[in-house]
Protein backbone atom coordinates (compact mmCIF):
# COMPACT_ATOMS: atom_id res chain seq x y z
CA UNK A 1 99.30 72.90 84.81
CA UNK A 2 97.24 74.38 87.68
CA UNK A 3 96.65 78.35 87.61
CA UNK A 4 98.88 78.42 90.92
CA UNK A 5 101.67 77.00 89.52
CA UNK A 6 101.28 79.58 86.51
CA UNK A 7 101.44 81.94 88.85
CA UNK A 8 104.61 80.89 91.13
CA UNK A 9 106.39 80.60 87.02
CA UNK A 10 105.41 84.54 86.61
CA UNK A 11 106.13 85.49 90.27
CA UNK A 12 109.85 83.72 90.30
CA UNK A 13 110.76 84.95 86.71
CA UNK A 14 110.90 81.24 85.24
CA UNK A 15 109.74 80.94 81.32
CA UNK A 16 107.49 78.17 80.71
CA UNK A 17 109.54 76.92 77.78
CA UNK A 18 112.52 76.87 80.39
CA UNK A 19 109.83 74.94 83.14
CA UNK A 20 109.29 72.48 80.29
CA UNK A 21 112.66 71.33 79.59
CA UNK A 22 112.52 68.38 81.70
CA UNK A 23 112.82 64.84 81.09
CA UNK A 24 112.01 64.81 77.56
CA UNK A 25 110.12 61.49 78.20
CA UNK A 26 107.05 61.92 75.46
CA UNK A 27 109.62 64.08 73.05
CA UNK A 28 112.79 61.95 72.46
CA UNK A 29 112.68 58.58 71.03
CA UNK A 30 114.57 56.96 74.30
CA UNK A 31 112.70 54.66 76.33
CA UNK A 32 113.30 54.91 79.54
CA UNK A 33 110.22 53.75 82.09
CA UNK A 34 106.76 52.78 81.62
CA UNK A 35 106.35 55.07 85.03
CA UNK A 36 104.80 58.39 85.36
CA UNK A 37 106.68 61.29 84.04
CA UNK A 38 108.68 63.21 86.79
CA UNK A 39 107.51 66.31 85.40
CA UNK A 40 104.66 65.33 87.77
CA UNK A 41 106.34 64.90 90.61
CA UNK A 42 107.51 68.46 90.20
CA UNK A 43 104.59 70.25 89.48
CA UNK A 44 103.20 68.60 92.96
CA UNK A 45 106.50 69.49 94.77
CA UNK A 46 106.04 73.31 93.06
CA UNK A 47 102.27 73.68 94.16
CA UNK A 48 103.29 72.29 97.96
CA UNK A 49 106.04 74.95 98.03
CA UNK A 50 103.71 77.51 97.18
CA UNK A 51 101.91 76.43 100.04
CA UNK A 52 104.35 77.00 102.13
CA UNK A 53 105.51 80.08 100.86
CA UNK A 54 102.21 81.29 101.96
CA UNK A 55 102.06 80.07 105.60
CA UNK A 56 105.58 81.50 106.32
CA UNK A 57 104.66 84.85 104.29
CA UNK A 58 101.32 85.00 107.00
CA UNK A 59 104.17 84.13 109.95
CA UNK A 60 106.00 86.90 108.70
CA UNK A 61 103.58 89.42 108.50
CA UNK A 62 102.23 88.43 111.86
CA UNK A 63 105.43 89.21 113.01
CA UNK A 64 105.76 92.09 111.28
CA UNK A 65 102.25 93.14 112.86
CA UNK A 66 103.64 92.41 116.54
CA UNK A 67 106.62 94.76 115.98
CA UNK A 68 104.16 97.29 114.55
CA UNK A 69 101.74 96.85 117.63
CA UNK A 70 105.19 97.66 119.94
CA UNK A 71 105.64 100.60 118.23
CA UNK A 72 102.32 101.59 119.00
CA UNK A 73 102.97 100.87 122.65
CA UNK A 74 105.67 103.12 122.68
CA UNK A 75 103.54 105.80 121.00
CA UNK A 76 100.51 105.61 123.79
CA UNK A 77 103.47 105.64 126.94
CA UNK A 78 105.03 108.77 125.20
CA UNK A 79 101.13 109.99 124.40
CA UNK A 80 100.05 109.84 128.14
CA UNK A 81 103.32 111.39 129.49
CA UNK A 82 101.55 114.51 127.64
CA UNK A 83 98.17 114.24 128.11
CA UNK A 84 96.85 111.45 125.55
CA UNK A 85 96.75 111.14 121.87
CA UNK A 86 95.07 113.76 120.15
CA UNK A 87 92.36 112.66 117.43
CA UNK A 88 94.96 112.92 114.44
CA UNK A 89 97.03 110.44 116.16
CA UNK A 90 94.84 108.09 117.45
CA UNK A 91 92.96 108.14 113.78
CA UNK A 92 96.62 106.89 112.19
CA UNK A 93 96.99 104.18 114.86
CA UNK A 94 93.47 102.99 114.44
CA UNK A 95 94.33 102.03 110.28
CA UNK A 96 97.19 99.75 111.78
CA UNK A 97 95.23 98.29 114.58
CA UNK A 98 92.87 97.01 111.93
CA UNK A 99 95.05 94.94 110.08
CA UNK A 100 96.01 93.74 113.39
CA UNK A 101 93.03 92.70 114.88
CA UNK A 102 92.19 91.40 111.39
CA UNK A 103 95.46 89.08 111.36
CA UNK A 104 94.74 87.80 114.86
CA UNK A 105 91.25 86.94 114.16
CA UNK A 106 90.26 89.51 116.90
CA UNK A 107 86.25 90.38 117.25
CA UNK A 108 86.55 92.91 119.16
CA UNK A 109 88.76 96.53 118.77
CA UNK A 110 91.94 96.94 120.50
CA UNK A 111 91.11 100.41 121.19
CA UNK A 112 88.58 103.03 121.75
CA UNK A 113 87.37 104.64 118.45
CA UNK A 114 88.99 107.92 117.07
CA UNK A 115 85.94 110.11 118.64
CA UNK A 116 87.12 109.25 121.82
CA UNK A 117 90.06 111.06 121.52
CA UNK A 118 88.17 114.34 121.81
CA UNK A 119 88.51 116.53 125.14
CA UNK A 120 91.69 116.61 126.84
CA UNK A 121 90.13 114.26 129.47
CA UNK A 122 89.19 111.51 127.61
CA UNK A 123 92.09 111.88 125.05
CA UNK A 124 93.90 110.95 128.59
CA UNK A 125 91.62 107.95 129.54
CA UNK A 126 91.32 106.69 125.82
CA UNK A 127 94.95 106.27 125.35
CA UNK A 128 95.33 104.51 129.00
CA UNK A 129 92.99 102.02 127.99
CA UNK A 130 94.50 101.79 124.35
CA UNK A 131 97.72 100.97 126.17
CA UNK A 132 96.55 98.45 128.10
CA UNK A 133 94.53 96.62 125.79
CA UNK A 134 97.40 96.15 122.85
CA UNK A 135 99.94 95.22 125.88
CA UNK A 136 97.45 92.25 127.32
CA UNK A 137 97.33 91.69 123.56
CA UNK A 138 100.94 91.59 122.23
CA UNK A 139 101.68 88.91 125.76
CA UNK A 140 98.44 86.86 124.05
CA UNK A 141 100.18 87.09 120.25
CA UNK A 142 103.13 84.25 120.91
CA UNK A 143 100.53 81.90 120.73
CA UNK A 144 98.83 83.00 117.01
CA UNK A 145 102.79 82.98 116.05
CA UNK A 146 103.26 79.32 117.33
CA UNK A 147 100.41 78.39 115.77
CA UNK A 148 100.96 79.71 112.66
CA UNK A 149 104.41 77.61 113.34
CA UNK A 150 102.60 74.19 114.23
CA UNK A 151 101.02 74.91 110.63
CA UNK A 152 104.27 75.81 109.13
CA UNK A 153 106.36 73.11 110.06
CA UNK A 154 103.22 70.54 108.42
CA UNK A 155 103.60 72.24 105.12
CA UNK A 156 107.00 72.05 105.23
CA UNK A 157 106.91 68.36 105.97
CA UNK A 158 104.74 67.88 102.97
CA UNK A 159 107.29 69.59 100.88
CA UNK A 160 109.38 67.70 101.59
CA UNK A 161 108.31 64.26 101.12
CA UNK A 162 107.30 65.55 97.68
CA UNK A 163 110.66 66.37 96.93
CA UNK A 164 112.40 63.66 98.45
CA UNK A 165 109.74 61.43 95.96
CA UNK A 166 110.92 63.28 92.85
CA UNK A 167 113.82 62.58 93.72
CA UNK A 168 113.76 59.02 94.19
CA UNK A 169 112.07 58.65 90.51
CA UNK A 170 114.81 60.56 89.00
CA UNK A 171 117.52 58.39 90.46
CA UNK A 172 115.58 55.33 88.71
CA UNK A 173 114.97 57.18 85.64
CA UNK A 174 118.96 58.35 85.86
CA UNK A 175 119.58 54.79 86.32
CA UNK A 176 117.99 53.71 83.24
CA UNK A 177 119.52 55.77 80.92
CA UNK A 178 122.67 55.20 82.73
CA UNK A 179 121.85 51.18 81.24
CA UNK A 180 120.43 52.65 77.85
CA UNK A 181 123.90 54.98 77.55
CA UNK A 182 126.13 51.34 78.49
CA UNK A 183 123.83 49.36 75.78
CA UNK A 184 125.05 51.68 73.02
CA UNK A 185 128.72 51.73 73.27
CA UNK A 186 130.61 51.08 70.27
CA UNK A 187 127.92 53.03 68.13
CA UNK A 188 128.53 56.35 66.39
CA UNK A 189 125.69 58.66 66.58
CA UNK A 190 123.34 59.66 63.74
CA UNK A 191 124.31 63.04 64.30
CA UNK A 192 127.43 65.17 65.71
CA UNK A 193 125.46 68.00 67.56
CA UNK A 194 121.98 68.45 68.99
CA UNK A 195 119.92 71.35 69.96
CA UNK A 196 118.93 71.69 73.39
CA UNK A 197 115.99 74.48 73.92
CA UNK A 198 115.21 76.13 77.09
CA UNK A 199 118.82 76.17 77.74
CA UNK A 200 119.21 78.91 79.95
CA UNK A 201 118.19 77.59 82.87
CA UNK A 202 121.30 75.26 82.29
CA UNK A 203 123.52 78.66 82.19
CA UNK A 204 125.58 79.99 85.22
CA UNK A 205 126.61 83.59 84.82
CA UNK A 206 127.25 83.16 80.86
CA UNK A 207 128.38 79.85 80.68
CA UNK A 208 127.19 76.78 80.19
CA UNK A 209 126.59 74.34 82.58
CA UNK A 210 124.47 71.38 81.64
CA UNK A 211 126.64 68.73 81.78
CA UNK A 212 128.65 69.84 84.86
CA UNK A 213 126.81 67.44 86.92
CA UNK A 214 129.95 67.68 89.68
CA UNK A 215 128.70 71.53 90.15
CA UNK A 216 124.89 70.82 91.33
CA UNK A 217 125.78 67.66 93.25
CA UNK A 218 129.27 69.69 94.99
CA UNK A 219 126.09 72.28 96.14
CA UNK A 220 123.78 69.56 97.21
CA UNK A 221 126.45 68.21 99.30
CA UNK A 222 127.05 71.30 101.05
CA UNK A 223 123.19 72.39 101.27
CA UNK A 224 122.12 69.10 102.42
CA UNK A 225 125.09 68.71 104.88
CA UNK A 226 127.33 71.49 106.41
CA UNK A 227 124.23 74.08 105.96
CA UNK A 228 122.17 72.54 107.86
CA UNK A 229 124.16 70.96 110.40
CA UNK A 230 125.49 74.76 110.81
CA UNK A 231 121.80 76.29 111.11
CA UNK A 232 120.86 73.36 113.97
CA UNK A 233 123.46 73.80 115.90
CA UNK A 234 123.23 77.56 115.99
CA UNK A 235 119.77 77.19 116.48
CA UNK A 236 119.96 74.97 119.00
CA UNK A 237 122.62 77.30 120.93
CA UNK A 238 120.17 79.75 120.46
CA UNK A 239 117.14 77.68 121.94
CA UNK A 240 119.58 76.97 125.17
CA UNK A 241 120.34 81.05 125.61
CA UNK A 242 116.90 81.75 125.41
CA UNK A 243 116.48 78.89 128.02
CA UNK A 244 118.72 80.56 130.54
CA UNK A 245 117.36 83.87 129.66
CA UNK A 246 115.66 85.85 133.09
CA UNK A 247 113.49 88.16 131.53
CA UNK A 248 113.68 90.59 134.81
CA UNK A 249 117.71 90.24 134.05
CA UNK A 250 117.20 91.10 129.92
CA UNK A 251 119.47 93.93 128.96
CA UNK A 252 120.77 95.15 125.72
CA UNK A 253 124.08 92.88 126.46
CA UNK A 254 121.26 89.93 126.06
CA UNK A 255 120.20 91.08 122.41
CA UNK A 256 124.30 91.28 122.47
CA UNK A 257 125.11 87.65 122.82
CA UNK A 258 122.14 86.37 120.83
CA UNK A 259 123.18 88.72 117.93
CA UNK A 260 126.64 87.88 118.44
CA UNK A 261 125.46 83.87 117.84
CA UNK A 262 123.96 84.84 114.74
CA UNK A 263 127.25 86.59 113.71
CA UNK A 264 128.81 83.13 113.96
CA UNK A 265 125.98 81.45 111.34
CA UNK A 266 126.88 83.90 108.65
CA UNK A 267 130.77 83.59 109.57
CA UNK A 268 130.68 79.67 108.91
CA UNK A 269 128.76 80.08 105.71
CA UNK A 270 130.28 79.30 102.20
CA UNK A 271 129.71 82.00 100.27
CA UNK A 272 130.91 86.06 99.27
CA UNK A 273 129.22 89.42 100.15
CA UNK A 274 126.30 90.37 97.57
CA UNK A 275 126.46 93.61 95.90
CA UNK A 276 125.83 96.40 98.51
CA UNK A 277 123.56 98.29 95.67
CA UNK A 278 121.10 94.76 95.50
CA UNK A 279 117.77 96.93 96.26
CA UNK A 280 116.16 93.10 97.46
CA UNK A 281 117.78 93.89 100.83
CA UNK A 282 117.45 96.94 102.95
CA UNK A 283 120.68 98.95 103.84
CA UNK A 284 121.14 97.66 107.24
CA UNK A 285 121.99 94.34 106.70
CA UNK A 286 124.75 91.86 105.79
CA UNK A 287 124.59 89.46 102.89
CA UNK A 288 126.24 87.16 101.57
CA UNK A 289 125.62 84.17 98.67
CA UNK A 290 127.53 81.23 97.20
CA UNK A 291 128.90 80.66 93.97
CA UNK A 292 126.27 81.58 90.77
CA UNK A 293 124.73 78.23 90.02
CA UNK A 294 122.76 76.72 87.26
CA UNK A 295 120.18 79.27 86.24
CA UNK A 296 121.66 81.64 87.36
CA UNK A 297 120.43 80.81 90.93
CA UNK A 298 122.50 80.87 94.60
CA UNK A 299 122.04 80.02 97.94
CA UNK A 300 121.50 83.57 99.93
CA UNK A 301 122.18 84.21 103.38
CA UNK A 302 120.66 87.39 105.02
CA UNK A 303 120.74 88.92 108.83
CA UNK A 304 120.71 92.56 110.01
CA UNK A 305 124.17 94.56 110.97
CA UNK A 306 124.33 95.28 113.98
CA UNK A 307 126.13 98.72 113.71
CA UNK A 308 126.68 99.13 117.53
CA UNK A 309 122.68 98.82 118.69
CA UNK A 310 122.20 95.11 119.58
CA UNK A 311 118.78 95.43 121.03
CA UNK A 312 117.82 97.11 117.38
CA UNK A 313 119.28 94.07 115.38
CA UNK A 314 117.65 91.94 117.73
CA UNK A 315 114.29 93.61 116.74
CA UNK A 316 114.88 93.11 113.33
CA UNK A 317 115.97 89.76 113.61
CA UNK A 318 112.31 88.23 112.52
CA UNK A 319 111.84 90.40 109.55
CA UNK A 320 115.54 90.25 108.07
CA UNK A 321 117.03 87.04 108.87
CA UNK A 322 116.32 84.42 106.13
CA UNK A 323 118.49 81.93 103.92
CA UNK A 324 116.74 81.62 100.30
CA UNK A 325 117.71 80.10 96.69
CA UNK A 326 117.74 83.44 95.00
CA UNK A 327 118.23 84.71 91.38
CA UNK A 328 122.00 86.66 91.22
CA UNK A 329 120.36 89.85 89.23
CA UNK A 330 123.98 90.72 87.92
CA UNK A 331 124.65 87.39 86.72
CA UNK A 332 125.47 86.97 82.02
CA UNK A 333 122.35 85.22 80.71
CA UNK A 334 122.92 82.56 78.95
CA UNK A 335 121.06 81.25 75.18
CA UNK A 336 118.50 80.11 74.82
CA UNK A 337 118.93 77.29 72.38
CA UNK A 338 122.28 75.45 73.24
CA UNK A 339 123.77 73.88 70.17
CA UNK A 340 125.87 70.87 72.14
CA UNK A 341 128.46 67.90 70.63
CA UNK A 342 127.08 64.43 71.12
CA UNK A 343 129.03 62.78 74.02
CA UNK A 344 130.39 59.45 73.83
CA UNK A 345 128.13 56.66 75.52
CA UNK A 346 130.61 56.34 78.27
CA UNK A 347 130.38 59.47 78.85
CA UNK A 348 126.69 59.99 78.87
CA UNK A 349 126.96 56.77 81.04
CA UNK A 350 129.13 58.48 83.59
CA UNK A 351 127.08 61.40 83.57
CA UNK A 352 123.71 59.38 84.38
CA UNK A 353 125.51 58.09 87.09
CA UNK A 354 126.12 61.17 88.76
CA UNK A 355 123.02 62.84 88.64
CA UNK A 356 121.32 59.27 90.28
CA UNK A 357 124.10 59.67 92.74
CA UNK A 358 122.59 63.23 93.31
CA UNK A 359 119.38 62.15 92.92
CA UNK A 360 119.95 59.51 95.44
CA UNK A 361 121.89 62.16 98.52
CA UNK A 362 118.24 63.92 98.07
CA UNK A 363 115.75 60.95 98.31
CA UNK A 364 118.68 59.84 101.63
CA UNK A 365 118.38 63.12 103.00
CA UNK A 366 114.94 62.64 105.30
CA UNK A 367 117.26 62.24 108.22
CA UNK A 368 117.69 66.38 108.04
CA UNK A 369 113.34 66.53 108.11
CA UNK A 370 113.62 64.67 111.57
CA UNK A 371 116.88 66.99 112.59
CA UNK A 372 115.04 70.57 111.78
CA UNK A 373 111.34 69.26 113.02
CA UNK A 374 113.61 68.49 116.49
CA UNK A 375 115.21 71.48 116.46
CA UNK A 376 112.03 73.88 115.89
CA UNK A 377 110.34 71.97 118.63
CA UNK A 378 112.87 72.44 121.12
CA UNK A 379 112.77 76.40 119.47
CA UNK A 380 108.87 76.55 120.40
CA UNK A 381 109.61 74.93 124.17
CA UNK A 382 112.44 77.54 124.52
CA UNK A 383 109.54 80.46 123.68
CA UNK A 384 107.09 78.96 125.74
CA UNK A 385 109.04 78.65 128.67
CA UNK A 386 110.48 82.21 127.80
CA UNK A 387 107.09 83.40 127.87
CA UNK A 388 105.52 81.89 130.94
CA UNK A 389 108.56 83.48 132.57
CA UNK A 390 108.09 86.53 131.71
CA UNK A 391 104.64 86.99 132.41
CA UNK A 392 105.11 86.20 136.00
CA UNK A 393 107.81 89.08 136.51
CA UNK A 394 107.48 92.60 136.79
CA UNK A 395 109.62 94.09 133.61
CA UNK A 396 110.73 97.46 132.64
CA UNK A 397 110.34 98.65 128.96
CA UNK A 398 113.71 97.66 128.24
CA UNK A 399 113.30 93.95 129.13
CA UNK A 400 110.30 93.67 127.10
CA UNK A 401 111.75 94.69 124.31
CA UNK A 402 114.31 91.95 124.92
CA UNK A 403 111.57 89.00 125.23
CA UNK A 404 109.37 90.18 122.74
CA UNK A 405 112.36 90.27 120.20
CA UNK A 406 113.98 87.32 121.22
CA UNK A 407 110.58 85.41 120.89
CA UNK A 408 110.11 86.92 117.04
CA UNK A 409 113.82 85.97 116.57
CA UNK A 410 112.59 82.25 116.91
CA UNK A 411 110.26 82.32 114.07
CA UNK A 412 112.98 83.95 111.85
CA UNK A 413 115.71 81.36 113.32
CA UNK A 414 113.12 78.25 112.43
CA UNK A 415 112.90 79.72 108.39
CA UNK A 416 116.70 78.98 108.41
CA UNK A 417 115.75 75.37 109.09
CA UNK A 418 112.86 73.54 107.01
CA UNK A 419 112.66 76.58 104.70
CA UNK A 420 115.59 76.55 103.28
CA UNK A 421 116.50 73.31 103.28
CA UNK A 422 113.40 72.25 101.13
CA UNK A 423 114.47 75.53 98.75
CA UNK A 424 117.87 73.58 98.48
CA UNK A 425 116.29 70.03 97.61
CA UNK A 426 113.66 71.97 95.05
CA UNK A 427 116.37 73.65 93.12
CA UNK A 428 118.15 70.26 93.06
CA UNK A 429 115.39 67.99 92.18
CA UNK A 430 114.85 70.64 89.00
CA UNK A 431 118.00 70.84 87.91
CA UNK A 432 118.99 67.52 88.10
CA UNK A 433 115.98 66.80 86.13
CA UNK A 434 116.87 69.58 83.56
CA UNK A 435 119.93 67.85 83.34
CA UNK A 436 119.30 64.41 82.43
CA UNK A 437 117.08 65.62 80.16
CA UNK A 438 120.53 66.89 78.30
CA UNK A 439 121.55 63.22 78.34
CA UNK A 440 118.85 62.02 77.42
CA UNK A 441 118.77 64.30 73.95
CA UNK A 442 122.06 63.13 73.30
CA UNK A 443 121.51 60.06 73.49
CA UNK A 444 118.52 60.16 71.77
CA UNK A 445 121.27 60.45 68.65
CA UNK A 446 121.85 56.99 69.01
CA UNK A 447 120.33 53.70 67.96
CA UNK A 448 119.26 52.45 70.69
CA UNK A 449 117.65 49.07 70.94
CA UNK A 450 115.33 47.36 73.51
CA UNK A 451 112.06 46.13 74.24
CA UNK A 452 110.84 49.58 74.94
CA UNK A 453 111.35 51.00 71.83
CA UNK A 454 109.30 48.32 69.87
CA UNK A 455 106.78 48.58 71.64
C-alpha cells in the first residue's frame, strides 16, 4: 500500500483493518477468479482520488486567493480616499500578496514594498499603483482558475475510469459467487454463524447493514441518476444566465437570480437539514444530507444562506458550495466484529445478484462522464465570454463584484458535477466490495466444489 494511500486512510478516519475487509479472495477457501484481486482496483481508484482531491483543493484556494485579492482592492480605494496606506497597513497586505503571487506563479510583486509607504506622498502614490497592479491582476486570474479547471476535469476523468473498472470486476466476481452460491443448494453449512471483522464499516447509525444490498444500490440509483441530472441542468441554467449576463447591467438583483437558481438545487435534493451545531460548516450556510448509509457515510449538500444580501452569497458561492460523501459525526457506531447466521444458498445467490446488478449501474454509468465534461465546458465558454465582456465595458465597483463572483461561482458549480459524482461511484465501488465479501464468508461455510478449489 503506497504511503499516499496511508495517508488519505488517516486523513478520512478509515481503520486499515476496516480498508482490508474486502473481497476476502486470498483468506476464504471460495474460489472465485483466477483474476487480479479488486482490492487493486481500489487502491488505484483511492490514489487517483487523492489526486484529485488535490487539484480541486489548489482550485479552491486559488479562489479563495482571488476573493482575498478583492478585498484588498477594496482596502487600497478606501486607503487613497484618505491619503494612502500607512506602513502598518501596507506591511499586513504585503503577507497576503505573497501567497498570491506565489499561487499564480507571479515573478514579479504586485505591489511596491512596505518602505514605500513612508511619507504621506508616496504612501499616496504607492497605494495608487498597488491598486492598479492587483486590479490588471485579478482581470488576468480567470485564466490560472480555468486552467487549474482544464487540469481538474483530466483527473477527474481518470477517476473515473478507475472506478467504473472496479466496478466492472466486481460485477464478474459478484457473478461468480452468484454461480458458486447456486452450485451449493441443498447443502447445510459446516457451521451456523460466522464472524465477520472490520464490520463497522458495514454499520449505519448502530445497525447493521451488510447484507442490505437494496440500501447501497437504492443510493446508487439516486446518486448516479436524479443527482446528477439535477446538478446539469441547474448548471446548465446557470451557464445560460451567465450567458445573457451584461456586466455594465450587473446589479445585486443579478447575484439575486443566480442565488435564487441555486436555491432550487438544494430544494430538489433528497435529503434532511444537518445539525445546525456541525462545526464542518460555517454558520451562514444551509445543509442538508441523505439518509446515514453504510459506514456511517451520506451524501452532503452545502451552499451559503442568503439572509437578505444576494451579492454576499454570491461571493461566497466558490468557497461554500460543494456536494461531498461525508461521515454523519452523530451517527451509533457500530462493532467491530459482526457475529452473522449463515444464509441459505438462495439467498446468498440473490444477494450476489444484486450487488453485480449494482456493480453493473456503476461500470453503465460513463454516459454521466460525457454529461458533466459537456456541461463544465459549456461552464468555461459561459466565463470566457463573461469575461471578454466585461473587460471591454466601463464597470462600477458594484458590477465587478457581480462578474468576479459569478465567474468563482463557476468553479464551485463544476465541483457539484465530476466531483461528486466520482465521490458517489467510490463509496459504491467500496461498499459493494465490502459487501460481497460478507457473502463470500458465508459461503465460505459451505462445501463447495469445482475445479478451482482443487487446484
Amino acid at each position: 500500500m503506497s504511503t499516499a494511500l496511508k495517508s488519505w486512510l488517516t486523513t478520512n478516519n478509515v481503520s486499515l483493518e476496516d480498508y482490508e475487509m474486502t473481497d476476502g479472495e486470498q483468506k476464504l477457501d471460495v474460489h472465485v477468479s483466477p483474476e487480479p484481486s479488486v482490492d487493486q482496483e481500489l487502491a488505484e481508484m483511492e490514489e487517483s482520488r487523492i489526486k484529485q482531491d488535490e487539484i480541486q483543493k489548489d482550485c479552491e484556494a486559488m479562489v479563495e486567493a482571488q476573493t482575498a485579492m478583492e478585498d484588498y482592492a477594496d482596502l487600497l480605494a478606501h486607503g487613497l480616499e484618505n491619503g494612502g496606506l500607512n506602513g502598518q497597513a501596507a506591511a499586513f497586505m504585503r503577507l497576503g500578496m505573497e501567497r498570491f503571487e506565489s499561487m499564480f506563479g507571479m515573478e514579479e510583486p504586485l505591489t511596491p514594498s512596505v518602505e514605500a509607504f513612508g511619507g504621506s506622498a508616496s504612501q499616496q502614490h504607492s497605494t495608487q499603483v498597488s491598486l492598479e497592479s492587483i486590479s490588471e491582476t485579478l482581470k488576468k486570474s480567470w485564466e490560472a482558475i480555468k486552467r487549474a479547471l482544464v487540469a481538474l476535469v483530466n483527473a477527474i476523468k481518470d477517476v473515473y475510469a478507475k472506478a467504473t473498472n472496479a466496478a466492472g470486476r466486481l460485477e464478474k466476481r459478484a457473478n461468480d459467487l452468484r454461480a458458486k452460491a447456486k452450485a451449493a443448494k441443498g447443502q447445510t453449512p459446516k457451521q451456523d454463524k460466522v464472524p465477520i471483522s472490520g464490520a463497522s464499516k458495514l454499520y449505519a447509525d448502530g445497525v447493521w447493514k451488510g447484507d442490505d444490498v437494496a440500501l447501497v444500490a437504492g443510493f446508487l440509483t439516486y446518486g448516479l441518476g436524479r443527482y446528477p441530472e439535477s446538478a446539469i441542468k441547474y448548471a446548465e441554467r446557470v451557464a445560460d444566465t451567465v450567458n445573457q449576463l451584461k456586466p455594465e447591467s450587473a446589479t445585486k438583483e443579478s447575484a439575486a437570480a443566480m442565488m435564487k437558481m441555486t436555491d432550487t438545487l438544494l430544494q430538489d435534493f433528497q435529503g434532511k437539514a444537518a445539525p445546525s451545531n456541525d462545526k464542518r460548516f460555517a454558520g451562514d450556510t444551509e445543509v442538508k444530507h441523505t439518509d446515514v448509509l453504510p459506514g456511517n457515510m451520506a451524501l452532503y449538500v452545502v451552499q451559503p444562506a442568503v439572509k437578505g444580501d444576494e451579492l454576499a452569497a454570491l461571493r461566497k458561492l466558490a468557497s461554500t458550495l460543494r456536494a461531498d460523501m461525508l461521515a454523519v459525526p452523530e451517527a451509533k457506531v457500530g462493532e467491530k466484529t459482526h457475529e452473522l447466521a449463515v444464509a441459505t444458498p438462495d439467498v446468498l445467490a440473490n444477494r450476489a445478484g444484486q450487488i453485480a446488478n449494482a456493480a453493473g449501474l456503476i461500470a453503465k454509468s460513463k454516459q454521466n462522464s460525457d454529461k458533466i465534461k459537456a456541461t463544465v465546458d459549456k461552464l468555461v465558454k459561459a466565463g470566457d465570454e463573461l469575461q471578454a465582456r466585461a473587460g471591454k465595458a466601463e464597470l462600477n465597483e458594484e458590477q465587478k463584484k457581480v462578474v468576479d463572483a459569478t465567474l468563482r461561482g463557476l468553479v464551485a458549480i463544476q465541483r457539484l458535477l465530476g466531483g461528486t459524482v466520482n465521490g458517489i461511484i467510490a463509496y459504491g465501488v467500496r461498499t459493494l466490495n465490502a459487501q460481497l465479501a460478507v457473502v463470500e464468508r458465508q459461503l465460505a461455510a459451505y462445501k463447495v466444489e469445482s475445479k478451482g478449489d482443487d487446484e
